[in-house]
Protein backbone atom coordinates (compact mmCIF):
# COMPACT_ATOMS: atom_id res chain seq x y z
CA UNK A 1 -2.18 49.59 38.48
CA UNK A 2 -1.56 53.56 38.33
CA UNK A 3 -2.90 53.45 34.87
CA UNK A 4 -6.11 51.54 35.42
CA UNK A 5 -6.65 53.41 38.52
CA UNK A 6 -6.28 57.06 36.53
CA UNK A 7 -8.54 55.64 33.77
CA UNK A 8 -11.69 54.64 35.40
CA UNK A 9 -12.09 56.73 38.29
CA UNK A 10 -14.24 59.88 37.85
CA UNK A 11 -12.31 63.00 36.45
CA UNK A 12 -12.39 65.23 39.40
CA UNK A 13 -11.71 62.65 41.84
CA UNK A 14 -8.26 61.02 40.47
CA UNK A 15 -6.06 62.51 42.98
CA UNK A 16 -8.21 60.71 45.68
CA UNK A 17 -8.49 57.65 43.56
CA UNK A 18 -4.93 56.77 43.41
CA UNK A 19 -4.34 58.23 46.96
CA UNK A 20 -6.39 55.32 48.07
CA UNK A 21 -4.21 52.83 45.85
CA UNK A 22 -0.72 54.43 47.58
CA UNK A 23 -2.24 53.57 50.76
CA UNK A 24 -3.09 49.96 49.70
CA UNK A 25 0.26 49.43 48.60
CA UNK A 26 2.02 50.64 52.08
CA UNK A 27 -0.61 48.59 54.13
CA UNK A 28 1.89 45.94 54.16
CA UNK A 29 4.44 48.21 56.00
CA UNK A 30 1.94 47.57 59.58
CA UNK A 31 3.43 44.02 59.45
CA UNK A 32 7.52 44.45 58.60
CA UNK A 33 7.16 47.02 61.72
CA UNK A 34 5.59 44.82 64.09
CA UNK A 35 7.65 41.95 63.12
CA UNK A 36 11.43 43.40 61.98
CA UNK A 37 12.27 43.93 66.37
CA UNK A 38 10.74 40.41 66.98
CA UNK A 39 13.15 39.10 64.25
CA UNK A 40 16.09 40.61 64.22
CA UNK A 41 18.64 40.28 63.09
CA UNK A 42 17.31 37.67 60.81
CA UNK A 43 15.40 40.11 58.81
CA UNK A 44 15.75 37.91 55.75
CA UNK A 45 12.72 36.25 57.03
CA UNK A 46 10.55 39.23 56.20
CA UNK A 47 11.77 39.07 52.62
CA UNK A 48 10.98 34.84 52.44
CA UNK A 49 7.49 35.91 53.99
CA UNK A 50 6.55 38.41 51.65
CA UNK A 51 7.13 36.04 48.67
CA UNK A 52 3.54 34.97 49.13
CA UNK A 53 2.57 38.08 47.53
CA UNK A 54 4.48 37.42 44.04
CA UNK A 55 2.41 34.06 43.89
CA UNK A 56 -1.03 35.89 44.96
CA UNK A 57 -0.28 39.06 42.39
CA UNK A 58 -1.57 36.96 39.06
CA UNK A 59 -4.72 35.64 40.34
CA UNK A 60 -5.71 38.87 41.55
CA UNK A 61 -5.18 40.26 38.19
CA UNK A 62 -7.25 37.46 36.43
CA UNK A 63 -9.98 38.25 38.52
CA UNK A 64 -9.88 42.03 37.11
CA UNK A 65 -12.18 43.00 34.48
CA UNK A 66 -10.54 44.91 31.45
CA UNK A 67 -11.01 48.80 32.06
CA UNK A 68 -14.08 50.52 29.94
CA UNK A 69 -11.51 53.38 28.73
CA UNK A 70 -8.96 51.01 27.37
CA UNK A 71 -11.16 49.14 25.73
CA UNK A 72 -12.67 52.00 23.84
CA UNK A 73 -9.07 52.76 22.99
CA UNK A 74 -7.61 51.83 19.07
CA UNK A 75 -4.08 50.71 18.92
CA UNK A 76 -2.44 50.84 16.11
CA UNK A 77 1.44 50.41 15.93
CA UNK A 78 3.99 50.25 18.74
CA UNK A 79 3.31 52.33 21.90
CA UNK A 80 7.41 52.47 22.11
CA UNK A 81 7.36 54.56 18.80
CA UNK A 82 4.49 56.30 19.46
CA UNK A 83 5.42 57.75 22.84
CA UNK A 84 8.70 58.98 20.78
CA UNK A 85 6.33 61.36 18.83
CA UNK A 86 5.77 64.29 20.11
CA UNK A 87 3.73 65.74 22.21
CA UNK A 88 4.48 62.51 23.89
CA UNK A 89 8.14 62.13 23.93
CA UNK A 90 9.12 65.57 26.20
CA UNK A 91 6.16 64.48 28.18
CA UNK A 92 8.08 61.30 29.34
CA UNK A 93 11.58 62.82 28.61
CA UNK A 94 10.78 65.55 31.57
CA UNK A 95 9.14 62.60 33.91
CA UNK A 96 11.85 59.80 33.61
CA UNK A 97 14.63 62.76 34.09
CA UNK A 98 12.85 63.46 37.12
CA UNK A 99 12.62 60.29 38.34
CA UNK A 100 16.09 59.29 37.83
CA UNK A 101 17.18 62.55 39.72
CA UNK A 102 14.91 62.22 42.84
CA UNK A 103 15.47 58.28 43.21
CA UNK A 104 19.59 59.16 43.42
CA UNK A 105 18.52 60.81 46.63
CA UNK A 106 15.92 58.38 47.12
CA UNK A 107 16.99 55.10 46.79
CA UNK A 108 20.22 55.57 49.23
CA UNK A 109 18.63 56.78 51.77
CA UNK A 110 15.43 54.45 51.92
CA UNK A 111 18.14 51.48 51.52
CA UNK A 112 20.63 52.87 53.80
CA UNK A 113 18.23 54.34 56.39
CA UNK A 114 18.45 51.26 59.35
CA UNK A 115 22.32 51.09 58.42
CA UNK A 116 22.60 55.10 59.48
CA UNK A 117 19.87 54.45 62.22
CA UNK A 118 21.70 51.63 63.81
CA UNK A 119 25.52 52.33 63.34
CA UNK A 120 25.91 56.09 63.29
CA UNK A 121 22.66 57.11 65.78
CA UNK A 122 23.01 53.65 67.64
CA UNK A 123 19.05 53.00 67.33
CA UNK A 124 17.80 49.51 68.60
CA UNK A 125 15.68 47.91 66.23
CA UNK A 126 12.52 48.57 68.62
CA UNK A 127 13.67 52.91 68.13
CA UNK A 128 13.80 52.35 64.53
CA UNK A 129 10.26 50.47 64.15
CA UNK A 130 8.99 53.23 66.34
CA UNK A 131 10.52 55.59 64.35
CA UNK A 132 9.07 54.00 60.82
CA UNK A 133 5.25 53.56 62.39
CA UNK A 134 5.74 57.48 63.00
CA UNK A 135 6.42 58.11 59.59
CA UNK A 136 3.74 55.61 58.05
CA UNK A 137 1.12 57.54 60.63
CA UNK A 138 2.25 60.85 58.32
CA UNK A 139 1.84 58.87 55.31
CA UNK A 140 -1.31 57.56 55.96
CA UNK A 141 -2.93 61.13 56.47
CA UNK A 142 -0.92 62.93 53.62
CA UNK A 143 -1.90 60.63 50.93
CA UNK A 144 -5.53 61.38 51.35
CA UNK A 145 -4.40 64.97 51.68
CA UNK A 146 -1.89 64.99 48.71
CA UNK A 147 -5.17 63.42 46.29
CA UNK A 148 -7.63 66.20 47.70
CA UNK A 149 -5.48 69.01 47.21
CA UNK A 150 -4.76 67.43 43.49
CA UNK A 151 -8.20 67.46 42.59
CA UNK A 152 -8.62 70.60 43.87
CA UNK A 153 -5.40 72.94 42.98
CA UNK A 154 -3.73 70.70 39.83
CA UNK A 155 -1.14 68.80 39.12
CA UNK A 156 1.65 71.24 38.91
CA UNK A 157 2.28 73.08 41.57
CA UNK A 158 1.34 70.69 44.21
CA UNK A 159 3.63 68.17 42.35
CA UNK A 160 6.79 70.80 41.85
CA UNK A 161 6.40 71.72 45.49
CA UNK A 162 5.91 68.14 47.17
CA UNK A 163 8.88 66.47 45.44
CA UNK A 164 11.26 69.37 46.26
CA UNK A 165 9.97 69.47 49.83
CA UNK A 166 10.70 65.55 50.40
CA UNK A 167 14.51 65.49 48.09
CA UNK A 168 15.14 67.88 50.68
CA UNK A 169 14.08 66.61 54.05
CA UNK A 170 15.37 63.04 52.78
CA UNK A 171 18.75 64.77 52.56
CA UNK A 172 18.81 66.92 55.58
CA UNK A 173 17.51 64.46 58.16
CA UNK A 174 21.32 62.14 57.27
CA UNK A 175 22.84 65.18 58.70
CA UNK A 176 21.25 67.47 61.51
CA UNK A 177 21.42 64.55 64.45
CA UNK A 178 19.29 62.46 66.23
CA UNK A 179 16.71 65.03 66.38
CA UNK A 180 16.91 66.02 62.65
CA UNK A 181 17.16 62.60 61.70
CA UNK A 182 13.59 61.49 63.18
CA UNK A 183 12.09 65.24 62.18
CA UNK A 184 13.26 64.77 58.45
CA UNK A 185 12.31 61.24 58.08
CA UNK A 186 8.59 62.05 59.38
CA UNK A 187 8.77 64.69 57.07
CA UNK A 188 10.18 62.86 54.70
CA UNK A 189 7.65 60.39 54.39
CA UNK A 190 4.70 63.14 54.42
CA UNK A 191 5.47 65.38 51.84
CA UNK A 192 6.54 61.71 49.42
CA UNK A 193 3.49 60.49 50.16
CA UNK A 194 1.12 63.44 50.11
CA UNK A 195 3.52 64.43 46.29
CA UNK A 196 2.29 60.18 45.16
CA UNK A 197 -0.69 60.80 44.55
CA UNK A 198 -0.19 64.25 42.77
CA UNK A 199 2.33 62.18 40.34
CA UNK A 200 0.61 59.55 39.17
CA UNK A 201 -2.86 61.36 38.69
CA UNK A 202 -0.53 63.68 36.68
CA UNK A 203 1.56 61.21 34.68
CA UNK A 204 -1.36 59.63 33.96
CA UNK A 205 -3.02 62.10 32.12
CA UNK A 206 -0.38 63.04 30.14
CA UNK A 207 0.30 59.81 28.57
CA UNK A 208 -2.12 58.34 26.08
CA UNK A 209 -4.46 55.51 26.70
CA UNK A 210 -2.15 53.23 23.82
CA UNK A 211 0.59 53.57 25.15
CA UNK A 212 -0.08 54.83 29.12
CA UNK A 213 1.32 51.58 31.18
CA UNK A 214 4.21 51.65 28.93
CA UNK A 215 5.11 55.19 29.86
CA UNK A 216 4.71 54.29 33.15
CA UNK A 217 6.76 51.29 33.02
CA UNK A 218 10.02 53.81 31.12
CA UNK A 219 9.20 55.57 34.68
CA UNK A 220 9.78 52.32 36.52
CA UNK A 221 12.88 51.64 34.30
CA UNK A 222 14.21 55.36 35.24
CA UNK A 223 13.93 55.12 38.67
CA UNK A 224 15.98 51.83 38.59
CA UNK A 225 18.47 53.51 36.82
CA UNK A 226 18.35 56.29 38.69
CA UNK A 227 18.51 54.30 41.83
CA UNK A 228 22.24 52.04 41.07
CA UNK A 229 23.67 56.03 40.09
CA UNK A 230 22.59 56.84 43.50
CA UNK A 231 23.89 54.05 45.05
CA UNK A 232 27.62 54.42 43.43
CA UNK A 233 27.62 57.92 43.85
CA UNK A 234 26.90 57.42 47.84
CA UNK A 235 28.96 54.69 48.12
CA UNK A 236 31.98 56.40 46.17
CA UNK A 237 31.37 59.74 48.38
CA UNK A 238 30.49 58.33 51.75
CA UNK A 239 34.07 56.98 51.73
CA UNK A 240 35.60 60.62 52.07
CA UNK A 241 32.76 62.59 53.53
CA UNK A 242 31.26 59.87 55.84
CA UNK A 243 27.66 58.77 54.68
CA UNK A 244 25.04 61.10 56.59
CA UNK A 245 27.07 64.00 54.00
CA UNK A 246 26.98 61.74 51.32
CA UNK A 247 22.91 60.89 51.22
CA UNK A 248 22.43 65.00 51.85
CA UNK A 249 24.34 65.47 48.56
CA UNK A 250 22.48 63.33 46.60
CA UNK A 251 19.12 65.10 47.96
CA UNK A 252 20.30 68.31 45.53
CA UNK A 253 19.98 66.16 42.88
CA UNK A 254 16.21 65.52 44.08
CA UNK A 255 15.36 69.52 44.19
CA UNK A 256 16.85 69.63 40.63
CA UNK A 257 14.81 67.17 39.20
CA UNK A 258 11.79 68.62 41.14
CA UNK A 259 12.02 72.12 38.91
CA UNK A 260 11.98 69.85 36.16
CA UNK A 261 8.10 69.37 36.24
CA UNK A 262 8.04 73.06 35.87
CA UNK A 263 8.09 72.11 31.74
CA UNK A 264 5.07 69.97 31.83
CA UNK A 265 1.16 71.16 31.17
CA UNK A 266 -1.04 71.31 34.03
CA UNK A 267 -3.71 68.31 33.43
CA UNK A 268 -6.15 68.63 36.62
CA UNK A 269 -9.30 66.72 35.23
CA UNK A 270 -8.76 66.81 31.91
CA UNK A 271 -10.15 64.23 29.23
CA UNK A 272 -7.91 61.58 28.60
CA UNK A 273 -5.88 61.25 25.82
CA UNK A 274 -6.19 58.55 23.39
């Protein structure tokens, strides 16, 4: 979706462009918040309900007309070799280490959030769907915000900057009490969504039009991986260091992989390459 998005919408506006998509994707969030309190603790329910979506996802593709860019595009060969040639193979070398770096912060702490929340901060399920509308208000706003300063200031900086700020708030709110823990999760939520948009107009661009939603897709495949690392290393930690300590670890490995998009070109705008 990233790459169709980044491919037909106008140059100077593909910040906003997939800004709008992020917030398309979260809309969904409005109804686990309303419903996870009326439900619990048989949030399973949520999960049974949202299966609807997996059924509804084809048909909405069918119904999509074939992009004008990628059908101007000539492939020749496998995209899987030719995103190991270079320019194209640092390009998603730098991305997917990212990735796998922020989601070991990432992962834990999104999965592990109403665990902490409940157990360790003794939040009722009402505090914590309070507490997630408050940081899907912040999201709302800083997507549009993260695609308009994109367009307007590049990829780069914005995109360094954003994913440090969030590894780090992600982190710190597991460990600075009930008061850090709702101030870094608002946070949190802001500077990863306001950084989404930055990202993906960014990735996009770099990759070439043959071989774009498979370089995505290795970026799909790293966060995964990324994702069970984080897990484990939580999991193996949070037995010795209790697991607010153990998440705030993990959210160095986030700032590292942040100064990793130091090594890529800046993009903003540029003409896509085939």
């Amino acid at each position: 979706a990233t790459a169709l998005i980044v491919e037909e919408a106008p140059a100077g506006h593909r910040g906003e462009a997939v800004s709008l998509l992020a917030i398309l994707s979260g809309s969904g969030l409005l109804f686990a918040i309303v419903a996870y309190p009326i439900l619990a603790p048989h949030w399973r329910v949520l999960f049974q309900v949202s299966g609807a979506g997996v059924l509804a996802a084809p048909l909405i593709w069918l119904l999509l007309p074939e992009g004008k860019v990628w059908a101007r595009a000539t492939v020749t060969g496998s995209t899987l070799r030719l995103l190991l040639s270079p320019p194209w193979k640092r390009r998603v070398a730098i991305l997917a280490g990212t990735t796998i770096l922020v989601s070991i912060v990432l992962e834990p702490a999104g999965l592990l959030y109403t665990v902490f929340a409940s157990t360790k901060l003794r939040f009722s399920p009402g505090a914590i769907s309070w507490l997630i509308f408050a940081a899907g208000a912040s999201a709302l706003a800083s997507y549009l915000a993260g695609g308009f300063l994109s367009d307007r200031f590049g990829r780069r900086i914005p995109g360094v900057v954003l994913t440090a700020a969030y590894s780090m708030f992600a982190g710190l709110g597991f460990v600075t009490g009930t008061l850090g823990f709702v101030a870094g999760n608002v946070l949190w939520s802001a500077f990863a969504s306001a950084a989404t948009p930055v990202i993906g107009a960014w990735s996009g661009e770099l990759y070439p039009t043959r071989a774009r939603a498979t370089a995505e897709s290795v970026g799909a495949v790293a966060g995964a991986v990324g994702g069970v690392a984080g897990l484990q290393a939580v999991g193996l930690l949070s037995r010795t260091i209790g697991l607010g300590p153990a998440i705030a670890i993990a959210g160095v490995a986030g700032l590292i992989g942040a100064f990793l998009l130091v090594m890529l070109p800046e993009t903003n705008g540029a003409p896509l390459p085939e």
